[in-house]
Structures are given as C-alpha cells and as structure tokens.
PDB file of N, CA and C in Angstrom:
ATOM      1  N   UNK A   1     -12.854 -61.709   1.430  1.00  0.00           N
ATOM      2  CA  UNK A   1     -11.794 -60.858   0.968  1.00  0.00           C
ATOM      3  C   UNK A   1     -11.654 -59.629   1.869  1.00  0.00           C
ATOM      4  N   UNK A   2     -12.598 -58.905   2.544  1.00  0.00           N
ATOM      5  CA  UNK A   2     -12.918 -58.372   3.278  1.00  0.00           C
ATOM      6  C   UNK A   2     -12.005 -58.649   4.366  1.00  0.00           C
ATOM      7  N   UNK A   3     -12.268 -59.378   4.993  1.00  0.00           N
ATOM      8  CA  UNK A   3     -11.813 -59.823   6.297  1.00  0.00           C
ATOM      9  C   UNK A   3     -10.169 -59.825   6.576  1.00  0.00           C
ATOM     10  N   UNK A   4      -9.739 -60.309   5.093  1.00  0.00           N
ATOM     11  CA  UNK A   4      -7.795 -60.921   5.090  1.00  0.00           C
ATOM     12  C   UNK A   4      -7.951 -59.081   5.052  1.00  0.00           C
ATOM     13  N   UNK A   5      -8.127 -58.402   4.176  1.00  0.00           N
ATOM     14  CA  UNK A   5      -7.512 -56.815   4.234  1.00  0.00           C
ATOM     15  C   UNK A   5      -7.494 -56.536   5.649  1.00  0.00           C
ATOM     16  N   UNK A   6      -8.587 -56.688   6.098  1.00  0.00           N
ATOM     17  CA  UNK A   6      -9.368 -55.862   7.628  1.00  0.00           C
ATOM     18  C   UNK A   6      -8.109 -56.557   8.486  1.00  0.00           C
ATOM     19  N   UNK A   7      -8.188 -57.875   8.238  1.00  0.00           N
ATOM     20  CA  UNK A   7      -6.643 -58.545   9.241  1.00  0.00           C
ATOM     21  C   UNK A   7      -5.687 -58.583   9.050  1.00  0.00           C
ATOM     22  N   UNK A   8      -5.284 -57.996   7.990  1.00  0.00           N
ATOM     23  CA  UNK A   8      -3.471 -57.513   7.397  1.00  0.00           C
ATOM     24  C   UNK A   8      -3.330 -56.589   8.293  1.00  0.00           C
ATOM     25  N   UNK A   9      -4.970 -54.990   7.564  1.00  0.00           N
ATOM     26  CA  UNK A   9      -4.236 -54.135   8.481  1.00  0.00           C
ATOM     27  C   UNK A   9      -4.082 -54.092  10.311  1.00  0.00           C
ATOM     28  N   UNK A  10      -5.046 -54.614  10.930  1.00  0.00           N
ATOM     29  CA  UNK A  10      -5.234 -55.684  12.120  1.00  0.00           C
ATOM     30  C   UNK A  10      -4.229 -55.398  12.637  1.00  0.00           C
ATOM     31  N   UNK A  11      -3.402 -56.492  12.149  1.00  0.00           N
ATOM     32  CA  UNK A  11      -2.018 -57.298  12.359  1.00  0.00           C
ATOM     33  C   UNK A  11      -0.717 -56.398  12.321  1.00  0.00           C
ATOM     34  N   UNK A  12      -1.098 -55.276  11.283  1.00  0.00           N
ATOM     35  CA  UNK A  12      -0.217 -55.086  10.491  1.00  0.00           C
ATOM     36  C   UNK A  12       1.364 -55.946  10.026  1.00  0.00           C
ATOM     37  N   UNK A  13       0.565 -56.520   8.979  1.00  0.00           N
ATOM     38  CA  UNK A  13       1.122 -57.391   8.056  1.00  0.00           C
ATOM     39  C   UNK A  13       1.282 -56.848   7.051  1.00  0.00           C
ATOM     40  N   UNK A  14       2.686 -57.591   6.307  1.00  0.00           N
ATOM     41  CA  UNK A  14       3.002 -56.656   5.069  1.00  0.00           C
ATOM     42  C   UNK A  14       2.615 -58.065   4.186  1.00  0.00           C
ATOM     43  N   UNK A  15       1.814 -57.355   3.156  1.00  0.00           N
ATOM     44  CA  UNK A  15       1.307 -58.528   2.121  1.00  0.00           C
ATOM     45  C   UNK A  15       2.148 -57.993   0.963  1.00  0.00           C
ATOM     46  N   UNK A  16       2.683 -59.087  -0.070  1.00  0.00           N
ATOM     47  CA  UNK A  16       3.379 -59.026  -1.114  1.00  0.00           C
ATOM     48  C   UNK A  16       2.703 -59.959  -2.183  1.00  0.00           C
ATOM     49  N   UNK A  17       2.867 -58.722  -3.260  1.00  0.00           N
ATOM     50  CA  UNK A  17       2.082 -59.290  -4.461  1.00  0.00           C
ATOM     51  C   UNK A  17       2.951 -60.740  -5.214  1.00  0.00           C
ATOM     52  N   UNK A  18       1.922 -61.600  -5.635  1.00  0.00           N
ATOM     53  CA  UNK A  18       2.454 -62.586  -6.473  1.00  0.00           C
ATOM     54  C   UNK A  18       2.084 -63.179  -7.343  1.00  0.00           C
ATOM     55  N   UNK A  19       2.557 -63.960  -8.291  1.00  0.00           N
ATOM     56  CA  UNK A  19       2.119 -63.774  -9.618  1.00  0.00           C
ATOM     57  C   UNK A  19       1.743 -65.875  -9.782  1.00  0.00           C
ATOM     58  N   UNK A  20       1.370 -65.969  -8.647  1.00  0.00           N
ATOM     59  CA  UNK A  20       0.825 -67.664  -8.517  1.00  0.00           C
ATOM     60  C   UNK A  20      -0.197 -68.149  -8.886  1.00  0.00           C
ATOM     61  N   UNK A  21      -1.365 -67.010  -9.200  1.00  0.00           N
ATOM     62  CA  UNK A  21      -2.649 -67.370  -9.636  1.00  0.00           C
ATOM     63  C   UNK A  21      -2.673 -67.102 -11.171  1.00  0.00           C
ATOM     64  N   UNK A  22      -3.678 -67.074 -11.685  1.00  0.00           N
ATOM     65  CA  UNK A  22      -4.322 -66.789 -13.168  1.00  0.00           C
ATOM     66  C   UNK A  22      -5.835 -66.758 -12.992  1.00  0.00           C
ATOM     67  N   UNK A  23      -6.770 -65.742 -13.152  1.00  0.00           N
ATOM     68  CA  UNK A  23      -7.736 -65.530 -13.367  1.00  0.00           C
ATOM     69  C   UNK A  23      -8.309 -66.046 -14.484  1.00  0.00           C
ATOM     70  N   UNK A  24      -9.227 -66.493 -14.253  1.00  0.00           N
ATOM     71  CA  UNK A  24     -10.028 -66.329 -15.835  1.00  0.00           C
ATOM     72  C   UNK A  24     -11.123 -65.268 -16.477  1.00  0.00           C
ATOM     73  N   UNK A  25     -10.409 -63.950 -16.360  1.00  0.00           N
ATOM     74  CA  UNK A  25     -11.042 -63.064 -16.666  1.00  0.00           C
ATOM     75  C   UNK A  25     -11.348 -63.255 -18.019  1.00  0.00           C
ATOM     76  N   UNK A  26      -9.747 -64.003 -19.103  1.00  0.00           N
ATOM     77  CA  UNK A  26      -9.329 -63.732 -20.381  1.00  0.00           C
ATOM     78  C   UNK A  26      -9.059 -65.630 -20.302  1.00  0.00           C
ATOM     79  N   UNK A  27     -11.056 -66.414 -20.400  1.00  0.00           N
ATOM     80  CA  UNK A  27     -10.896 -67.355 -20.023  1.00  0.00           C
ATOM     81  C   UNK A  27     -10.216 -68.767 -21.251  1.00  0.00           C
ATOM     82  N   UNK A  28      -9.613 -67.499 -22.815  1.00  0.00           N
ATOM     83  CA  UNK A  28      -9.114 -68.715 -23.494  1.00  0.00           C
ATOM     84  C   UNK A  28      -7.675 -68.810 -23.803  1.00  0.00           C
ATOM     85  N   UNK A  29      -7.876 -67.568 -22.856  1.00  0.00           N
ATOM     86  CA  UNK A  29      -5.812 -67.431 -22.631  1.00  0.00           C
ATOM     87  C   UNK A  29      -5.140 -68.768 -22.762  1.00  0.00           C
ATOM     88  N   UNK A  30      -4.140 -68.942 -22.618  1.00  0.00           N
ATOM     89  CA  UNK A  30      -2.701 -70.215 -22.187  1.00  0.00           C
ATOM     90  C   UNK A  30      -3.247 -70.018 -21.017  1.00  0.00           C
ATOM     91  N   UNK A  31      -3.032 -70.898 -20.110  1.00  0.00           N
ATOM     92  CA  UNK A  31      -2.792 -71.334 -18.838  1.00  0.00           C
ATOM     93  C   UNK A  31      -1.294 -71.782 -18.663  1.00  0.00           C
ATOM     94  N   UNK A  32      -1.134 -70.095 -17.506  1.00  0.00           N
ATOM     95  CA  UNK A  32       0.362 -69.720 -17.433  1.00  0.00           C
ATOM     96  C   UNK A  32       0.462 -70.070 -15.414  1.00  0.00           C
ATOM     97  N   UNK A  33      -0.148 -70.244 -14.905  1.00  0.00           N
ATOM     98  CA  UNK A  33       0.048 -70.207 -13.578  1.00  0.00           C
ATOM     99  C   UNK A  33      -0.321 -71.604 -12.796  1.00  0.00           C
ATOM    100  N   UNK A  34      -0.370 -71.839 -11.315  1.00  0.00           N
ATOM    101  CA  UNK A  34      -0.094 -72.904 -10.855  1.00  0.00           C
ATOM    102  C   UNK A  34      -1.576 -73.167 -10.477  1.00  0.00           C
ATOM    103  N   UNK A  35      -2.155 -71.640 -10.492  1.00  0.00           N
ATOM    104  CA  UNK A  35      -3.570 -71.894  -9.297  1.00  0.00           C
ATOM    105  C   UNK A  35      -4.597 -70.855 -10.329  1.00  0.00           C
ATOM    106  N   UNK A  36      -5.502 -71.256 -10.698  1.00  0.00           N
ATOM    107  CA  UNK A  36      -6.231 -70.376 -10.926  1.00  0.00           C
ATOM    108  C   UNK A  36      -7.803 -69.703 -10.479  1.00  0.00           C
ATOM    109  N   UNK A  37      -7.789 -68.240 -10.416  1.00  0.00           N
ATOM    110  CA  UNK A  37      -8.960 -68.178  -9.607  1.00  0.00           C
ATOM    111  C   UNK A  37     -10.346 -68.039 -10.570  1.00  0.00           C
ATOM    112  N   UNK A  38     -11.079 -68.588 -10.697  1.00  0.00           N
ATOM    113  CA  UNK A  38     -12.093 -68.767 -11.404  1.00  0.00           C
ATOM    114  C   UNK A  38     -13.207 -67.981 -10.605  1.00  0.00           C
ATOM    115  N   UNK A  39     -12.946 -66.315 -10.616  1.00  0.00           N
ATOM    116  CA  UNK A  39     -13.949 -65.439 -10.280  1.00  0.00           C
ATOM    117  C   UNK A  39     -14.868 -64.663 -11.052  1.00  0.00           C
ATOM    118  N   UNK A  40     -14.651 -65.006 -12.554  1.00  0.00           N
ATOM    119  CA  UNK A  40     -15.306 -64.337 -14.250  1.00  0.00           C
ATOM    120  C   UNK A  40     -16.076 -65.253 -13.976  1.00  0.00           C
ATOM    121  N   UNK A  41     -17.177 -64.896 -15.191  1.00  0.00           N
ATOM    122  CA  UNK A  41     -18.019 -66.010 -15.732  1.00  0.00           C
ATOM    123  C   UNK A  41     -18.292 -65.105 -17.000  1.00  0.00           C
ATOM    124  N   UNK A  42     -18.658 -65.793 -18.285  1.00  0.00           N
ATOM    125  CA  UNK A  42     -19.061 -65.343 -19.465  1.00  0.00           C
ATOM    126  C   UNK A  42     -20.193 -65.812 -19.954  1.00  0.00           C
ATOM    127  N   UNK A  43     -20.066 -66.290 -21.402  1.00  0.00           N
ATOM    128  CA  UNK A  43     -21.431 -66.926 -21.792  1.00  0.00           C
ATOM    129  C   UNK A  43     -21.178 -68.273 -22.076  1.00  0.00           C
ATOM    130  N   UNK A  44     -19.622 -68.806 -21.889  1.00  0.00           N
ATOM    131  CA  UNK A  44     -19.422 -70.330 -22.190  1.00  0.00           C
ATOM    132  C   UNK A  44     -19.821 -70.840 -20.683  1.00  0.00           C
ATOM    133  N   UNK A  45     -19.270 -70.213 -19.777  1.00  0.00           N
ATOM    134  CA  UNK A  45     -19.104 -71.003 -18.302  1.00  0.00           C
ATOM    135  C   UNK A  45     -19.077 -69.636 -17.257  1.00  0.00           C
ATOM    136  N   UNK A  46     -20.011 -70.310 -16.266  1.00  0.00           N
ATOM    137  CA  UNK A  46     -20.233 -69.386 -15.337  1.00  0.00           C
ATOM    138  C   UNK A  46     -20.366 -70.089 -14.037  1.00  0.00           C
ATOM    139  N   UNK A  47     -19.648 -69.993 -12.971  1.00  0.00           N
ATOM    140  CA  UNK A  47     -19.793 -70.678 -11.486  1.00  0.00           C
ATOM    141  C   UNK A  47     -21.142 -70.186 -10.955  1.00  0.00           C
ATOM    142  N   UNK A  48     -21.853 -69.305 -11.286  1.00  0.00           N
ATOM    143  CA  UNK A  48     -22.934 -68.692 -10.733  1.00  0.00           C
ATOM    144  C   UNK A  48     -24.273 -68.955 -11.422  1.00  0.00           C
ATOM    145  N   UNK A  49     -23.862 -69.926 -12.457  1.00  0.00           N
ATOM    146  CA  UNK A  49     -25.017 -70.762 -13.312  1.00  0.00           C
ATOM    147  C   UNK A  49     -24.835 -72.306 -13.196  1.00  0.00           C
ATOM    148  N   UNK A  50     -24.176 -73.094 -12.193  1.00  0.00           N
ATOM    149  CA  UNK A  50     -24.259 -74.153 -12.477  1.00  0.00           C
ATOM    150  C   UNK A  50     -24.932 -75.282 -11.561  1.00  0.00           C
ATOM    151  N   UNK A  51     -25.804 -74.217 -10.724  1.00  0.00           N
ATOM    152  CA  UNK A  51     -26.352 -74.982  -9.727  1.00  0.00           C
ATOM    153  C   UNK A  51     -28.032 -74.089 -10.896  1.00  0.00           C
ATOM    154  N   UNK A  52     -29.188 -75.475 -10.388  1.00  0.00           N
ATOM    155  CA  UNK A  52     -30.595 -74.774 -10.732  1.00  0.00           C
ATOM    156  C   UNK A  52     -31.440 -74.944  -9.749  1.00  0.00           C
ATOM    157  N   UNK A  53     -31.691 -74.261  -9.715  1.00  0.00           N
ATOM    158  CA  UNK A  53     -32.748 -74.208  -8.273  1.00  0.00           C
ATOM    159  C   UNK A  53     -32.583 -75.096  -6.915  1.00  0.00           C
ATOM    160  N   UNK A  54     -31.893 -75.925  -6.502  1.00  0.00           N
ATOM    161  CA  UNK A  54     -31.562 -76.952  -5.510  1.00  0.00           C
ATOM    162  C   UNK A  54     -29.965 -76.387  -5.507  1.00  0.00           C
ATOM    163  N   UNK A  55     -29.896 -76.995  -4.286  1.00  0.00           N
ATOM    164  CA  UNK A  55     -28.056 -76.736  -4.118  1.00  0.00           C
ATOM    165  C   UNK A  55     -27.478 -78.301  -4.978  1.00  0.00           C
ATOM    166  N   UNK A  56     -27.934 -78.772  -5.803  1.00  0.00           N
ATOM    167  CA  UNK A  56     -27.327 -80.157  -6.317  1.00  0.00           C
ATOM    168  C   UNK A  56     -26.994 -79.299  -7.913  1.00  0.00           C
ATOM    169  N   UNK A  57     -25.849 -79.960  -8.254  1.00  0.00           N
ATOM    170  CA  UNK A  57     -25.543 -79.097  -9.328  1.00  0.00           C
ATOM    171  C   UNK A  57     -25.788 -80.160 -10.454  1.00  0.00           C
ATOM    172  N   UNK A  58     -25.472 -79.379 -11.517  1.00  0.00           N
ATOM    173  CA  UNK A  58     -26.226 -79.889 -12.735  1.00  0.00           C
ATOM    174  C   UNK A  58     -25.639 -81.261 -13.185  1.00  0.00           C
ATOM    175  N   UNK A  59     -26.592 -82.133 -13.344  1.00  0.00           N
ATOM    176  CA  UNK A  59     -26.023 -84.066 -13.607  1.00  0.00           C
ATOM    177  C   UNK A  59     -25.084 -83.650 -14.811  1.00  0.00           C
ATOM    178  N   UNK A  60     -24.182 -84.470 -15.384  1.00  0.00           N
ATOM    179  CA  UNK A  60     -23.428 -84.706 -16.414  1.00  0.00           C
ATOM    180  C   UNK A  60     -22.453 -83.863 -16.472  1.00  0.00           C
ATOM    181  N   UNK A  61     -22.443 -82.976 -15.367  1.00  0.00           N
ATOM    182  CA  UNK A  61     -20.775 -81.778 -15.543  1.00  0.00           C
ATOM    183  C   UNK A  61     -21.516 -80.638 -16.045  1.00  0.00           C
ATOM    184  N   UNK A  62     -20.211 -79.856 -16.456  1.00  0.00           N
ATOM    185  CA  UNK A  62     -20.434 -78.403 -17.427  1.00  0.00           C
ATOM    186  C   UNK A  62     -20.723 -78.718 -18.417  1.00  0.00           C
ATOM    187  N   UNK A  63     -22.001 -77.808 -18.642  1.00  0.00           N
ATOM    188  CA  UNK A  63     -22.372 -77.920 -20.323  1.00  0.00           C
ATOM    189  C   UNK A  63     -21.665 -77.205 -21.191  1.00  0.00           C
ATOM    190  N   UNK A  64     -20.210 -77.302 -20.841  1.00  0.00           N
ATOM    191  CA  UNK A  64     -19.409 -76.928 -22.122  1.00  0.00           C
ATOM    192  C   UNK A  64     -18.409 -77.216 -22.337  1.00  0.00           C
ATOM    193  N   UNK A  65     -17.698 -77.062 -22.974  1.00  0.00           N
ATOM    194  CA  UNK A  65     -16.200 -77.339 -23.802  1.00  0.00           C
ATOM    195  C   UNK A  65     -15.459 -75.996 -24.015  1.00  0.00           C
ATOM    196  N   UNK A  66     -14.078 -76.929 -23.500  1.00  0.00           N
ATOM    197  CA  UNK A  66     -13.112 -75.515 -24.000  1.00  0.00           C
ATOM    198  C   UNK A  66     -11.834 -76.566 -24.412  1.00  0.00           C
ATOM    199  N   UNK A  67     -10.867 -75.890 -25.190  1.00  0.00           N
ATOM    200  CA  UNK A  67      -9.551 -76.329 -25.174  1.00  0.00           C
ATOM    201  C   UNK A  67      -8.775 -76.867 -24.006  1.00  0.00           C
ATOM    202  N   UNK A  68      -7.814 -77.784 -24.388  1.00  0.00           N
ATOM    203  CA  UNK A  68      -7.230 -78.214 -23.234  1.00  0.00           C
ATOM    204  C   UNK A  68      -5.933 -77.399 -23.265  1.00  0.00           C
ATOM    205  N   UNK A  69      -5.583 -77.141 -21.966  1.00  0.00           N
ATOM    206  CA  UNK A  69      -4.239 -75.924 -21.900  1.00  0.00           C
ATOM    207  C   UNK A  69      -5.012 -74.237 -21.836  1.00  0.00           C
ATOM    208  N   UNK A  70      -6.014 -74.196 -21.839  1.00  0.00           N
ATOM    209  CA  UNK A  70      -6.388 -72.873 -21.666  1.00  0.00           C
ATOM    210  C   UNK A  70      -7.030 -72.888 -20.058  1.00  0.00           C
ATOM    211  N   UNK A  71      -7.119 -71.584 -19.737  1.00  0.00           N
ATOM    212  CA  UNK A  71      -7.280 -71.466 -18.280  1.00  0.00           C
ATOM    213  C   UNK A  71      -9.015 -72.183 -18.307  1.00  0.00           C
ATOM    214  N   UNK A  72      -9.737 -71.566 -19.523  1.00  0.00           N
ATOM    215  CA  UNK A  72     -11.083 -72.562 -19.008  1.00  0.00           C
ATOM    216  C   UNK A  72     -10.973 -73.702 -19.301  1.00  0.00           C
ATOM    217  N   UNK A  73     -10.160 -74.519 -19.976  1.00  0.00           N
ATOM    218  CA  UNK A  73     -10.267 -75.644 -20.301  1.00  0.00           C
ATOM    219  C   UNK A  73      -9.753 -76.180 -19.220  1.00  0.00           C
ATOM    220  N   UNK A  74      -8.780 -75.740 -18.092  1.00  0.00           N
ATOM    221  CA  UNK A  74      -8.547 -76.430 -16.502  1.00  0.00           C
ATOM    222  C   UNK A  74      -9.236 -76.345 -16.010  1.00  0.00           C
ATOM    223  N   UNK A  75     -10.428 -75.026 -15.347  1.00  0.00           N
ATOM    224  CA  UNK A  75     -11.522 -75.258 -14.627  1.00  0.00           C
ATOM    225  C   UNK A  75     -12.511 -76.138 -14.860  1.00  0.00           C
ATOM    226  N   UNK A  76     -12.516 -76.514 -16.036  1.00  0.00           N
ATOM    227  CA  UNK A  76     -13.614 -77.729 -16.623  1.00  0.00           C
ATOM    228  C   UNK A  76     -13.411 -78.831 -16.043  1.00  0.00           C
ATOM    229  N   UNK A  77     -12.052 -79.060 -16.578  1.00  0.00           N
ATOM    230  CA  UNK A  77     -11.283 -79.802 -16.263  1.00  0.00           C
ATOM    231  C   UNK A  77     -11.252 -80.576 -14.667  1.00  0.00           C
ATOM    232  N   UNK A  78     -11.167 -79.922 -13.983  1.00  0.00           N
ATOM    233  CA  UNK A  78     -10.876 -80.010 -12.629  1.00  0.00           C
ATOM    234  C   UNK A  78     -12.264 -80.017 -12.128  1.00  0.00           C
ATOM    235  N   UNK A  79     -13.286 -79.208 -12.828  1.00  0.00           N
ATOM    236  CA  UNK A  79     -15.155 -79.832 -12.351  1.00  0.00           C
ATOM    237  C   UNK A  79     -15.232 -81.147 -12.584  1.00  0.00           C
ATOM    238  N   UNK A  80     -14.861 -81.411 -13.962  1.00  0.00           N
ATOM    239  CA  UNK A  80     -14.989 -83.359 -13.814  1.00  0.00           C
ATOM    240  C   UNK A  80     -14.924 -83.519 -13.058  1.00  0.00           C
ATOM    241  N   UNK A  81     -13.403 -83.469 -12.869  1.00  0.00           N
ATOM    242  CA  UNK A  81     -12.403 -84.743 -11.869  1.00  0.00           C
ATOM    243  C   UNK A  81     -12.968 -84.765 -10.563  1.00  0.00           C
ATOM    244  N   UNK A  82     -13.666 -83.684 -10.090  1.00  0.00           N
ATOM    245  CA  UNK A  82     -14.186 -83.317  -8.448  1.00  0.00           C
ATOM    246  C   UNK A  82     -15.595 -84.163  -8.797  1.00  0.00           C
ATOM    247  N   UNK A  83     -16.799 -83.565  -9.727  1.00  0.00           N
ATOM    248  CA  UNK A  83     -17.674 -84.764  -9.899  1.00  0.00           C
ATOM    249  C   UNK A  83     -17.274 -86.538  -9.881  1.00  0.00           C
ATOM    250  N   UNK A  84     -16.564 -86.778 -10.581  1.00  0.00           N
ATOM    251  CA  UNK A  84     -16.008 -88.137 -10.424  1.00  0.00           C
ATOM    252  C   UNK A  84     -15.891 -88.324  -9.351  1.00  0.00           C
ATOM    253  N   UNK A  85     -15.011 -88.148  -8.431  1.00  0.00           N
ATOM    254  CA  UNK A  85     -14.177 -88.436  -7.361  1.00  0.00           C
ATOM    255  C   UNK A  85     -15.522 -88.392  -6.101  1.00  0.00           C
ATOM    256  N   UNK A  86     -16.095 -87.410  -6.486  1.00  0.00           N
ATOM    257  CA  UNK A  86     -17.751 -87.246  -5.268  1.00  0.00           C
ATOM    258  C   UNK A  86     -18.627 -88.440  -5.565  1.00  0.00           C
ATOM    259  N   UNK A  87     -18.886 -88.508  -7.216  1.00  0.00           N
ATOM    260  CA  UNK A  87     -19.567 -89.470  -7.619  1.00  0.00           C
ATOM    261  C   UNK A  87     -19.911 -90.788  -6.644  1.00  0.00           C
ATOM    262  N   UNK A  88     -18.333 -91.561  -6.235  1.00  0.00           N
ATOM    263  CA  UNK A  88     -18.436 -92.495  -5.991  1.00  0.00           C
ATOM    264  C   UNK A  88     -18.672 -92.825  -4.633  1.00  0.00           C
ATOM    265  N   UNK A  89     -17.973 -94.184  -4.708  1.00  0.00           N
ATOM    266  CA  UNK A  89     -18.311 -94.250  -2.572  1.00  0.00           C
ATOM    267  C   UNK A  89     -17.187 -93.829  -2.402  1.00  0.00           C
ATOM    268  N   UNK A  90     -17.430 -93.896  -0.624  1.00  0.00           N
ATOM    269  CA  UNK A  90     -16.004 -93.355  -0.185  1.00  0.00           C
ATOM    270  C   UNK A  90     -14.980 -93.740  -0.399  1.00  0.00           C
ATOM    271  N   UNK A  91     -13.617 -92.899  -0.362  1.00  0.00           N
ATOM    272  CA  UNK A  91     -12.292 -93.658  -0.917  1.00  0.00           C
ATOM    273  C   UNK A  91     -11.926 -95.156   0.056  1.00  0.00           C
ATOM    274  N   UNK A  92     -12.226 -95.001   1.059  1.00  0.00           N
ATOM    275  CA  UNK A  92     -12.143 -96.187   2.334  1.00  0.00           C
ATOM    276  C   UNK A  92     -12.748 -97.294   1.722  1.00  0.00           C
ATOM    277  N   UNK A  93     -14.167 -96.835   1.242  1.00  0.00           N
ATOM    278  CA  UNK A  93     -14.771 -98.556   0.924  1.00  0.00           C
ATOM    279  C   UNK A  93     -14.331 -98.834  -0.936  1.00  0.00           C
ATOM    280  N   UNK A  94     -14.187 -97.894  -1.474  1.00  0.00           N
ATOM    281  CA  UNK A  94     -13.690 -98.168  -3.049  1.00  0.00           C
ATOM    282  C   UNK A  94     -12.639 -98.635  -3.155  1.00  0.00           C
ATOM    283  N   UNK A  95     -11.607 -98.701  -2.828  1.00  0.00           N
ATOM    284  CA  UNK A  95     -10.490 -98.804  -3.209  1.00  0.00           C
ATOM    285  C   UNK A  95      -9.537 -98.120  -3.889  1.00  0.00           C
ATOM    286  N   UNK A  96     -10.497 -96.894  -4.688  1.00  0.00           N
ATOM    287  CA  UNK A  96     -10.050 -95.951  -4.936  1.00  0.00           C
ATOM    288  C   UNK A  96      -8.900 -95.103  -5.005  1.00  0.00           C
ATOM    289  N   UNK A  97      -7.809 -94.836  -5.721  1.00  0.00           N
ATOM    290  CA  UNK A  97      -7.262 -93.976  -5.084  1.00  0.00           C
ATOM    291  C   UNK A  97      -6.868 -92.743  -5.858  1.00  0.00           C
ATOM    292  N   UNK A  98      -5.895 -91.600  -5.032  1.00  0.00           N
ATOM    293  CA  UNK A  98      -6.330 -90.182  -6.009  1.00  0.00           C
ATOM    294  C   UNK A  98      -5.890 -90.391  -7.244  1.00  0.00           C
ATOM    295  N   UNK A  99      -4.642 -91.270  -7.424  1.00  0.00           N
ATOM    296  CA  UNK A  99      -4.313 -91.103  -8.639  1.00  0.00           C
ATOM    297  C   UNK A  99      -4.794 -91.898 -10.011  1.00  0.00           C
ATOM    298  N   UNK A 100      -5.869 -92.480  -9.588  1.00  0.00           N
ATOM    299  CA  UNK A 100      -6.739 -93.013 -10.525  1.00  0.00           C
ATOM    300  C   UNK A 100      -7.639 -91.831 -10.781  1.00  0.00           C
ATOM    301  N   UNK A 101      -7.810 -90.188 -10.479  1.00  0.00           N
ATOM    302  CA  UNK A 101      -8.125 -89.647 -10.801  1.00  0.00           C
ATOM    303  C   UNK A 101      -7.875 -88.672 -12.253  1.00  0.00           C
ATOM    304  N   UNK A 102      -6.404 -89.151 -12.255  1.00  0.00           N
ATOM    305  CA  UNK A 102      -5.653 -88.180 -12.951  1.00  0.00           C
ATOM    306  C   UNK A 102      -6.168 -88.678 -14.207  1.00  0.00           C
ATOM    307  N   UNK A 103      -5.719 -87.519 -15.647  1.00  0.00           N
ATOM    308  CA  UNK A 103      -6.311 -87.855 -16.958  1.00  0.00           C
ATOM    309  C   UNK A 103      -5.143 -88.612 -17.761  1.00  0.00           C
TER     310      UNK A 103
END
C-alpha cells in the first residue's frame, strides 16, 4: 500500500476514489459491492488465523459459517471454491472446468 501512494505521488497521478470494493470491517452487512477487501478479522473469521504453524492451511476450509449474501458469507464462500479448485489435479489433466466451480 505503501508503494502505489509513494508511486502516485512519483508519477504524479491523480487517483480517484471509488466505491467498487466492500470491506469487511461490518462483516454481516449485505454484500453491496463487486470486490471485497477482506482486511478485518473478528472472532468468527480471521485471514491471520487460518494457517497453524506450517504455511498449509487448515484441512476442511473455514471453521465457520456465515449467511449467504453477507460480505462474510462471500469470503467463505470464495475460500471453498479456491480449496476445491487447488484440491484437485490440474485443470489440463481433470477435465475440469471453471464453471463446474460455480455453486
């Protein structure tokens, strides 16, 4: 984050605010945006608890649950689908394809 400021002003580039992301600060909000940045963590879900001691993260997904349509219930969401999709063999030898990912 550092770096894009340090190279806006650099450049001088004019950066303009936009309203494309959703944080999950307020992680049982609606999920109102296209992209969300999952930089919070609380006591349901935390990116900074889901690895334990090894860089291999924890078997079976997130140990938690949220609603579907809320901003944590997409980051969950979207941990599956990335476990799944790693899970297997490569898309080349599976047959696999992305949209057998979808729910």
């Amino acid at each position: 984050m550092y770096a894009f400021g340090l190279a806006v002003v650099r450049l001088g580039l004019r950066v303009e605010l936009t309203r494309v992301a959703q944080s999950n600060y307020w992680s049982d909000a609606l999920l109102q945006a296209d992209v969300v940045h999952y930089c919070y963590g609380d006591a349901t879900w935390s990116k900074r608890h889901y690895f334990r001691g090894s860089r291999r993260p924890m078997s079976g997904g997130p140990p938690a649950e949220a609603p579907a349509g809320t901003v944590l219930g997409e980051i969950l969401g979207q941990i599956r689908k990335a476990e799944k999709f790693y899970a297997g063999p490569p898309i080349s030898d599976s047959g696999l394809r992305i949209a057998d990912l979808a729910d």
